[in-house]
Protein backbone atom coordinates (compact mmCIF):
# COMPACT_ATOMS: atom_id res chain seq x y z
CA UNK A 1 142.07 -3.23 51.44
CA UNK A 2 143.17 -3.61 47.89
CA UNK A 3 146.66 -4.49 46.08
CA UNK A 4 148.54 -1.66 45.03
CA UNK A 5 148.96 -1.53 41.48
CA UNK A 6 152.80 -0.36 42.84
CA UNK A 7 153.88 -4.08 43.55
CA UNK A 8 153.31 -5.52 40.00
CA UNK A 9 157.06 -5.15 39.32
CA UNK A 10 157.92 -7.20 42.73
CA UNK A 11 156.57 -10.33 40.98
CA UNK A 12 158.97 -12.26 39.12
CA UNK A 13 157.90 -16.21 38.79
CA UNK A 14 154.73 -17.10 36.89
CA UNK A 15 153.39 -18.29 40.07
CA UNK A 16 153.35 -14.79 41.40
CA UNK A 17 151.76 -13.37 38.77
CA UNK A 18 149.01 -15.26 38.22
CA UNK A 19 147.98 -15.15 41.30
CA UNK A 20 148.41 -11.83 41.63
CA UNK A 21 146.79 -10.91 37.98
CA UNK A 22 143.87 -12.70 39.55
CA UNK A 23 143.61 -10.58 42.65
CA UNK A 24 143.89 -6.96 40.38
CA UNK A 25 141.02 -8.28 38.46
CA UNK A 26 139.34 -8.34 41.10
CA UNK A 27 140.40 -5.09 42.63
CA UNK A 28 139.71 -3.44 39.43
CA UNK A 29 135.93 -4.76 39.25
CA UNK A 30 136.08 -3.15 43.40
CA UNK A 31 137.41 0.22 41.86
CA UNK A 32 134.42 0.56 39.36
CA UNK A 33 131.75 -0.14 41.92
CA UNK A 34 132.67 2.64 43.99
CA UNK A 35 133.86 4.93 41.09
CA UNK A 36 137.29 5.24 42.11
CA UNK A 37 138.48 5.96 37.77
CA UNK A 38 141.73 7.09 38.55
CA UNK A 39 142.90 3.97 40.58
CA UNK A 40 140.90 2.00 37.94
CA UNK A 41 143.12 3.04 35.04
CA UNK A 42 146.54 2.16 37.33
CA UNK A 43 145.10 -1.16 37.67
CA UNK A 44 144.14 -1.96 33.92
CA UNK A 45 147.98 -1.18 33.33
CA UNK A 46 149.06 -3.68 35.84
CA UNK A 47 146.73 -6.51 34.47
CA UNK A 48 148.02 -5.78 30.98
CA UNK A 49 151.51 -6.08 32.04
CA UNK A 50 151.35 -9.65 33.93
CA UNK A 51 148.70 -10.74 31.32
CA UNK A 52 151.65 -10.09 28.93
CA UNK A 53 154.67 -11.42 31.07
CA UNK A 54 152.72 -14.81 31.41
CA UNK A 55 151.92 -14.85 27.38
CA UNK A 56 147.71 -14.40 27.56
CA UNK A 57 147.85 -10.71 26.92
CA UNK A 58 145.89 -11.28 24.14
CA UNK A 59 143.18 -12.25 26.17
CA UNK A 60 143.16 -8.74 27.78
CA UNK A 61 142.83 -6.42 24.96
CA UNK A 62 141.66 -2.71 26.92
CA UNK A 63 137.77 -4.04 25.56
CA UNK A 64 138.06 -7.30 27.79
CA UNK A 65 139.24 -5.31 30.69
CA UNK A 66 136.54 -2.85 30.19
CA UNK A 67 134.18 -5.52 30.51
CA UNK A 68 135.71 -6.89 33.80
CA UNK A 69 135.03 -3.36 35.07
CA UNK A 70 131.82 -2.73 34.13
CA UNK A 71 130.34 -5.98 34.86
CA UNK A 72 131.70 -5.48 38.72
CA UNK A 73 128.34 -3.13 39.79
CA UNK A 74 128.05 -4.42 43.50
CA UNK A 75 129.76 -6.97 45.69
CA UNK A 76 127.47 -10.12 45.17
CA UNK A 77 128.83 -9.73 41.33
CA UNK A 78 132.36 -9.28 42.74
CA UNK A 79 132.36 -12.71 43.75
CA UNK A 80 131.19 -13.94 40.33
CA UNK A 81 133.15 -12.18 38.22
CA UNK A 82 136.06 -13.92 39.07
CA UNK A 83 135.06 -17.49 38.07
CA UNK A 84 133.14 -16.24 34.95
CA UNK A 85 135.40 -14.15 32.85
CA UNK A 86 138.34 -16.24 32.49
CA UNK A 87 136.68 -19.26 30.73
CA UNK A 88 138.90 -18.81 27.48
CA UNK A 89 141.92 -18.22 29.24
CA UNK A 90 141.29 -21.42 31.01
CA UNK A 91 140.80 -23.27 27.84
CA UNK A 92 143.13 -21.80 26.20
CA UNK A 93 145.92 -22.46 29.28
CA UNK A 94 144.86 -26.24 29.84
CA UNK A 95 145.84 -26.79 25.75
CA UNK A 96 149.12 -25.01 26.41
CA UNK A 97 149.59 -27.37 29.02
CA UNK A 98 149.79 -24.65 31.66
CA UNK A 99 146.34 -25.45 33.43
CA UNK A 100 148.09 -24.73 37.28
CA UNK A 101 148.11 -21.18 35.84
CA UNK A 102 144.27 -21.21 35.31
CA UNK A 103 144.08 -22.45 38.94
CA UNK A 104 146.14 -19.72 40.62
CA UNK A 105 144.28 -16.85 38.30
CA UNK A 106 141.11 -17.84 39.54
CA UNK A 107 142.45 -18.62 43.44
CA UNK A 108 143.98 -15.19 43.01
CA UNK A 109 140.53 -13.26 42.33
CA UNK A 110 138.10 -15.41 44.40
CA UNK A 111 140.37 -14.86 47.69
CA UNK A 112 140.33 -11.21 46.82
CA UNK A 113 137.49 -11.27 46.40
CA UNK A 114 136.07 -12.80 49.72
CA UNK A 115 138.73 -10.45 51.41
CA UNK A 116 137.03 -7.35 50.14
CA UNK A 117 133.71 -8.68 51.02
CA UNK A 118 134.86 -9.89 54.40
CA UNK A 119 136.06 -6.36 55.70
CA UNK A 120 133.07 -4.89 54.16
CA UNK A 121 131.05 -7.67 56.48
CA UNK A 122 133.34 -6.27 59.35
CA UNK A 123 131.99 -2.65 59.20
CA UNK A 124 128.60 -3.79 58.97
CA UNK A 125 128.02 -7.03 61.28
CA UNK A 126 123.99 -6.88 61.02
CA UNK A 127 124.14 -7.12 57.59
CA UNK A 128 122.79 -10.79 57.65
CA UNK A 129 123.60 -11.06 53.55
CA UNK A 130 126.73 -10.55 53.41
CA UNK A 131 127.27 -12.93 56.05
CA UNK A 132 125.49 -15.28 54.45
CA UNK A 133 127.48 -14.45 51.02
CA UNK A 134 130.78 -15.26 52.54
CA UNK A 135 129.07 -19.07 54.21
CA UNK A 136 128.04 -19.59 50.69
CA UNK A 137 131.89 -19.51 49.24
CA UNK A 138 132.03 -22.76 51.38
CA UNK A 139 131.02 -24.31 48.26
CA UNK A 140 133.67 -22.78 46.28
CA UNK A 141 136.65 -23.00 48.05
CA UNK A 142 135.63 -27.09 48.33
CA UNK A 143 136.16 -27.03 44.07
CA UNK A 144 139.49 -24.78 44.41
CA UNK A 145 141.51 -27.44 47.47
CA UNK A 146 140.15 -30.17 44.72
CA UNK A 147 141.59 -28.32 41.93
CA UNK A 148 144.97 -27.69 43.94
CA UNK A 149 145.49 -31.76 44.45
CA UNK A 150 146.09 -32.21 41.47
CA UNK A 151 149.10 -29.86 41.73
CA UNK A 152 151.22 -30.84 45.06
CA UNK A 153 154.21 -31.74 43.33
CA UNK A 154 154.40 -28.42 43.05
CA UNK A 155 156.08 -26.54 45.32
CA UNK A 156 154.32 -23.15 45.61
CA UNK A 157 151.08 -24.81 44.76
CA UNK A 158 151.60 -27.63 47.76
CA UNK A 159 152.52 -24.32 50.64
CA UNK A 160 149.58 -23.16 48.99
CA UNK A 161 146.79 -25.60 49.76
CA UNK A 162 148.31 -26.02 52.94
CA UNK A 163 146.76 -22.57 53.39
CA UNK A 164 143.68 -22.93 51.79
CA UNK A 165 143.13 -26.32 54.32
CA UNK A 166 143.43 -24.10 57.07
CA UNK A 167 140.95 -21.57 55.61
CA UNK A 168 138.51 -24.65 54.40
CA UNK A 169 138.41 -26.14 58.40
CA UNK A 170 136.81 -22.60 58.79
CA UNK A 171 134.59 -22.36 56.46
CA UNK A 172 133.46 -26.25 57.62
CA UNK A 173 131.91 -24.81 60.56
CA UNK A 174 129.03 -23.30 58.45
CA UNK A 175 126.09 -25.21 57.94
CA UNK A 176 124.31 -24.84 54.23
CA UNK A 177 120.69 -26.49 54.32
CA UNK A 178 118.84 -27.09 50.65
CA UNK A 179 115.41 -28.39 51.14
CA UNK A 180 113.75 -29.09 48.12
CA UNK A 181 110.19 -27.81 47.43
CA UNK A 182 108.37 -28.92 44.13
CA UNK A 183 108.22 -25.83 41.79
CA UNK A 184 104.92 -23.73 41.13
CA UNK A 185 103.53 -22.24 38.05
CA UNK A 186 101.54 -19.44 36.88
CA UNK A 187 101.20 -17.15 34.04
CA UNK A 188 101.99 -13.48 34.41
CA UNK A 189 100.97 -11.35 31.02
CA UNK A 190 99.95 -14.48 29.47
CA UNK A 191 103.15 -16.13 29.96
CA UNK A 192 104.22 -18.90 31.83
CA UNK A 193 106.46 -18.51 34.85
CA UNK A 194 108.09 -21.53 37.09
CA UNK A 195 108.75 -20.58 40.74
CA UNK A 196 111.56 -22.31 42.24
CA UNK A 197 110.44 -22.73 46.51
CA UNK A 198 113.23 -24.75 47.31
CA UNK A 199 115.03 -23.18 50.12
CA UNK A 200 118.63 -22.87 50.71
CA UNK A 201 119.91 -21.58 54.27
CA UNK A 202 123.44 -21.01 55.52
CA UNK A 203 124.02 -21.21 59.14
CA UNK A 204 127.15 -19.01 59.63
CA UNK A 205 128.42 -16.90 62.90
CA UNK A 206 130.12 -13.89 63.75
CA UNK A 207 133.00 -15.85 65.12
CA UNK A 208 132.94 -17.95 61.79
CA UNK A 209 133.05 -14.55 59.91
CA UNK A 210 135.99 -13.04 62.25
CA UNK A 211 138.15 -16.29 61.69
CA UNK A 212 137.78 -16.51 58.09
CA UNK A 213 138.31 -13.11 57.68
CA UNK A 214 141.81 -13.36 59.67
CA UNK A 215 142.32 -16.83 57.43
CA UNK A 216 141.69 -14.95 54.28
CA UNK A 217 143.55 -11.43 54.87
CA UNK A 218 146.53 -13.88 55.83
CA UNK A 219 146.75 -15.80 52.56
CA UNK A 220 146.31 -13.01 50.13
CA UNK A 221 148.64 -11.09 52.22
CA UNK A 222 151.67 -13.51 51.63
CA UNK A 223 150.37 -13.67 48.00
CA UNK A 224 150.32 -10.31 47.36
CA UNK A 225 153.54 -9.27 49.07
């Protein structure tokens, strides 16, 4: 299910490695939430050694990686862990003029990301949530094939969102629904609490779940290989 750690020293352009730095930060927030230390410690080397080879090491002294870790307690934080801990590697990136590497760091950890949570999904089809979590990256992916146009003359980056097209069609299938409902208040211990009752709800299948999963596992497959 997850990248081994062992294929760090098969990646060799920039390209590579950013995506793939992107997909061990994700598989090293997956190691913490089921405790596995030892393969957590194989994978904090392998982020510190792309994270040096593309020249933002310094953004991943062992404290920062910590962090990514520990932050990763369950699944629905999986998928938000990747778009919220590289905001000053972004920054910092886009005033290097290297923003494309931004985009395929973030690519990298969101499709791992929704491939972890997909084959969890697969060994539990009731579980209405999860299905529900993987609709709701509809949204998400939408930003990333945005993100990736501005990159086609690219090579890589082109062959890439030719990919993440194919997965998007997918994903268009699912219906998301927000119907607004004006808020509510009351106060609770003497203080004043706002109740949001809008309503958001995601019409997604199992078919729509078994062809995004095949989609997903494809992409980070070629990625990661």
């Amino acid at each position: 299910m997850l990248n081994t750690p062992d294929n760090t020293s098969k990646y060799n352009s920039n390209y590579k490695k950013a995506l793939n730095l992107g997909i061990y930060g994700t598989d090293l927030g997956y190691t913490n939430i089921y405790q596995q230390n030892q393969d957590g410690i194989k994978y904090l080397a392998s982020i510190k050694q792309l994270a040096d080879e593309l020249n933002i090491g310094q953004f991943f002294d062992m404290e920062t990686i910590s962090k990514l870790a520990t932050n990763s307690k369950n699944l629905d934080s999986l998928l938000l862990v990747t778009t919220q801990n590289f905001n000053s590697i972004n920054s910092y990136l886009q005033t290097q003029g290297r923003s494309n590497l931004s985009v395929l760091l973030l690519t990298g950890g969101w499709l791992e990301a929704v491939q972890i949570t997909c084959q969890v999904a697969g060994k539990d089809p009731k579980n209405k949530e999860l299905k529900e979590k993987i609709g709701e990256q509809k949204i998400i992916l939408e930003q990333i094939v945005l993100l990736f146009s501005f990159y086609k003359e690219d090579e890589n980056m082109a062959s890439l969102l030719t990919d993440l097209n194919g997965l998007k069609a997918a994903f268009d299938k699912i219906n998301i629904t927000y119907v607004h409902k004006e808020p509510t208040s009351k106060v609770v211990n003497g203080v004043l609490m706002i109740e949001d009752n809008s309503t958001t709800t995601i019409d997604v299948t199992d078919d729509d779940i078994k062809n995004i999963t095949t989609l997903t596992n494809s992409i980070r497959n070629k990625i990661a290989s």
